[in-house]
N, C-alpha and C. Protein backbone atom coordinates (compact mmCIF):
# COMPACT_ATOMS: atom_id res chain seq x y z
N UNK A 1 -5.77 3.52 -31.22
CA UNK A 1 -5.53 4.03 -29.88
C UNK A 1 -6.38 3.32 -28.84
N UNK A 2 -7.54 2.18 -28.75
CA UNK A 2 -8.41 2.06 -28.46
C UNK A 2 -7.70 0.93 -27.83
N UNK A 3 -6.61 0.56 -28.32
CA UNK A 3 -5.85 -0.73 -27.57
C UNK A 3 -4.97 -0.51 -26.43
N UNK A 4 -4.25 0.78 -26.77
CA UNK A 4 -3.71 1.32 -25.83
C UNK A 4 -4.15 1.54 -24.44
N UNK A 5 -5.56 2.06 -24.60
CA UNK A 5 -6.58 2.88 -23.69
C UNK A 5 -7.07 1.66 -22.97
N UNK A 6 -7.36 0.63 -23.83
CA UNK A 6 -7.78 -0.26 -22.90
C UNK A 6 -6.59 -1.59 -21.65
N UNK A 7 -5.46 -1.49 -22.69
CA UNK A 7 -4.58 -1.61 -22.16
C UNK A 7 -3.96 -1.16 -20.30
N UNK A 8 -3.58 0.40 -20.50
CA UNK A 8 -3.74 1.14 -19.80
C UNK A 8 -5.09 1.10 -18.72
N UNK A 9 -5.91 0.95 -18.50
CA UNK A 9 -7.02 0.61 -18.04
C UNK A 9 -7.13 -0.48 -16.83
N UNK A 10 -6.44 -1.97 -17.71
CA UNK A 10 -6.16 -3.00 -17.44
C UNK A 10 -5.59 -3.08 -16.43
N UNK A 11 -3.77 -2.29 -16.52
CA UNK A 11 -3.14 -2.27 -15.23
C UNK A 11 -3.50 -1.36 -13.88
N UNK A 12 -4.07 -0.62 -14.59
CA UNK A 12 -4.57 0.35 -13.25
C UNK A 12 -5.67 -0.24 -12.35
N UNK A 13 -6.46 -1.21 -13.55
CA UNK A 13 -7.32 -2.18 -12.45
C UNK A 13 -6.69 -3.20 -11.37
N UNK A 14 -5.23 -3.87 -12.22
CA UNK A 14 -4.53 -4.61 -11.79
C UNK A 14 -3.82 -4.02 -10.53
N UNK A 15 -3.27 -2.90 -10.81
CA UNK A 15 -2.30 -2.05 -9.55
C UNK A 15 -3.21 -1.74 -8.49
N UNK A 16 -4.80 -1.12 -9.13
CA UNK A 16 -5.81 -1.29 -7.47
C UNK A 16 -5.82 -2.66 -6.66
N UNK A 17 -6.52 -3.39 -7.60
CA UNK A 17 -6.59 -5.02 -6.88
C UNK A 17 -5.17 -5.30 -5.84
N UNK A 18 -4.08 -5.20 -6.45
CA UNK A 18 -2.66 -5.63 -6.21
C UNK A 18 -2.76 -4.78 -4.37
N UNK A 19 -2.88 -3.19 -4.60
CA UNK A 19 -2.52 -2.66 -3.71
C UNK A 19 -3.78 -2.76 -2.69
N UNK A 20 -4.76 -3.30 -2.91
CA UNK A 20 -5.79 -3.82 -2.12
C UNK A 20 -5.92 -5.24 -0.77
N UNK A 21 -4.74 -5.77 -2.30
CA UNK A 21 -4.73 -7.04 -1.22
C UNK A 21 -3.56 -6.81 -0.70
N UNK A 22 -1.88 -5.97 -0.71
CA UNK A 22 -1.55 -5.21 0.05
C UNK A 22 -1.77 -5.23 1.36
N UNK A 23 -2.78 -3.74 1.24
CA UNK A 23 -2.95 -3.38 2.58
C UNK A 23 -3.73 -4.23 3.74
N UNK A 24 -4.74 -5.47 2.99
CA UNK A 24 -5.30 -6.41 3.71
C UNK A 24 -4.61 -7.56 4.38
N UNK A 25 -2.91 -7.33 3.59
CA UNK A 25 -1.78 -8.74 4.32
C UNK A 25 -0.94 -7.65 5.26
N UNK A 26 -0.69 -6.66 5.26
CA UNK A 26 0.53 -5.84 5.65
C UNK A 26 0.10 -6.68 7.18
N UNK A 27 1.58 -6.01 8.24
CA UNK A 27 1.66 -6.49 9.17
C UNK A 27 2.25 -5.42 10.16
N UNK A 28 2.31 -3.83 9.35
CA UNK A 28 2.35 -3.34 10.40
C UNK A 28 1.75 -1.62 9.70
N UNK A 29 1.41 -0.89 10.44
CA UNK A 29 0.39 0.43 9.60
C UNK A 29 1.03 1.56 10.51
N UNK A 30 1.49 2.47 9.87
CA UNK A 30 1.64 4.23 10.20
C UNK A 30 0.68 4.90 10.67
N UNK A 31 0.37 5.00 11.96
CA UNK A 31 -0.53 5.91 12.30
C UNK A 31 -1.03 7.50 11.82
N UNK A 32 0.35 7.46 11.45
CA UNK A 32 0.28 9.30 10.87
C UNK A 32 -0.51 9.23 9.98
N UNK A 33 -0.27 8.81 8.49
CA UNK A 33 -0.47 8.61 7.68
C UNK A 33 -1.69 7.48 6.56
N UNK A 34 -1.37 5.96 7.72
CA UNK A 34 -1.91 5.17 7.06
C UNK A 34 -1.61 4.12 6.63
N UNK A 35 -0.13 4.11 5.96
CA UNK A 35 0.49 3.62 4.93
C UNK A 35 0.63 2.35 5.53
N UNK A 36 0.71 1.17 5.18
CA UNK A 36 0.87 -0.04 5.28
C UNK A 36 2.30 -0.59 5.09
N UNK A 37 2.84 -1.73 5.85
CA UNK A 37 3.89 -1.99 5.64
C UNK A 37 3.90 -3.39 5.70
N UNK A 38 5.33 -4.44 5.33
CA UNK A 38 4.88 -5.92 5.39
C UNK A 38 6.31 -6.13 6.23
N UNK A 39 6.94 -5.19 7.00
CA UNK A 39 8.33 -5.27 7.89
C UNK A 39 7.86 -4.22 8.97
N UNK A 40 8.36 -4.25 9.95
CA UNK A 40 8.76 -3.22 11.18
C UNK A 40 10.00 -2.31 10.70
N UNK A 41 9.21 -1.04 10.74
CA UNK A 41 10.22 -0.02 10.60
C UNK A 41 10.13 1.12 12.04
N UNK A 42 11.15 1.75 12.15
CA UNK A 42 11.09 2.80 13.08
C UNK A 42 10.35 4.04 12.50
N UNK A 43 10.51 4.27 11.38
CA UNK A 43 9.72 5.55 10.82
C UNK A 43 9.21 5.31 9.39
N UNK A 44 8.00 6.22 9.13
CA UNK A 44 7.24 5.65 8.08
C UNK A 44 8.25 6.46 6.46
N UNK A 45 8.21 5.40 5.36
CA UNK A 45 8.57 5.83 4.07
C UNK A 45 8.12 6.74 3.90
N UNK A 46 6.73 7.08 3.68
CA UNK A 46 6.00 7.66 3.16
C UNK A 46 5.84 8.90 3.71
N UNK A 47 5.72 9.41 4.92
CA UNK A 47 5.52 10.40 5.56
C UNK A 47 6.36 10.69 6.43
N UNK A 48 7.53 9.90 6.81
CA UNK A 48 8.47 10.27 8.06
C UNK A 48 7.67 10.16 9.50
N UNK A 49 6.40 9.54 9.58
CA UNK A 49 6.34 9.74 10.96
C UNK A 49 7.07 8.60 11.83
N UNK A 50 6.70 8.61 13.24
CA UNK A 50 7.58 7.71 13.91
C UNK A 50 6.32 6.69 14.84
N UNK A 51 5.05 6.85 14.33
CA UNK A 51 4.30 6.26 15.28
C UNK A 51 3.93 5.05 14.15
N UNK A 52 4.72 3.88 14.01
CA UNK A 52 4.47 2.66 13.25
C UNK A 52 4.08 1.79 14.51
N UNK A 53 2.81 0.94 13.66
CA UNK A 53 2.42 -0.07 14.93
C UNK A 53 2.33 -1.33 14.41
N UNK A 54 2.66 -2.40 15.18
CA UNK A 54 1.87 -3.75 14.81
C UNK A 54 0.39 -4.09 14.60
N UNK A 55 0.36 -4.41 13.41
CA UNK A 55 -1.30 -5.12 13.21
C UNK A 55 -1.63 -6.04 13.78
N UNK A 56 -0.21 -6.99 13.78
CA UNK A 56 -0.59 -8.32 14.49
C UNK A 56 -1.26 -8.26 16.02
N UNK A 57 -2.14 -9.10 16.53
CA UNK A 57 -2.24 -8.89 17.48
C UNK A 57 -2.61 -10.24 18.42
């Protein structure tokens, strides 16, 4: 089981890192919420709000 565990481990390190560098490229962020995005949307996935902004600046 010790392979598994470490296995498991592995990607969750991988899925932090991943979603780390994410939120450090996105190009536009949900005020409500937070959530990061790498397109312009009118309302956020994650929470439905409607206050999405540009990062770019």
């Amino acid at each position: 089981m010790g392979l598994f565990r470490d296995l498991g481990q592995k990607v969750e390190e991988f899925k932090q890192a991943s979603q780390t560098v994410a939120d450090e490229e996105a190009t536009h962020e949900c005020r409500d919420c937070g959530e990061r995005f790498f397109a312009d949307r009118e309302t956020c996935s994650e929470c439905g709000g409607s206050d999405v902004t540009s990062l770019e600046g």
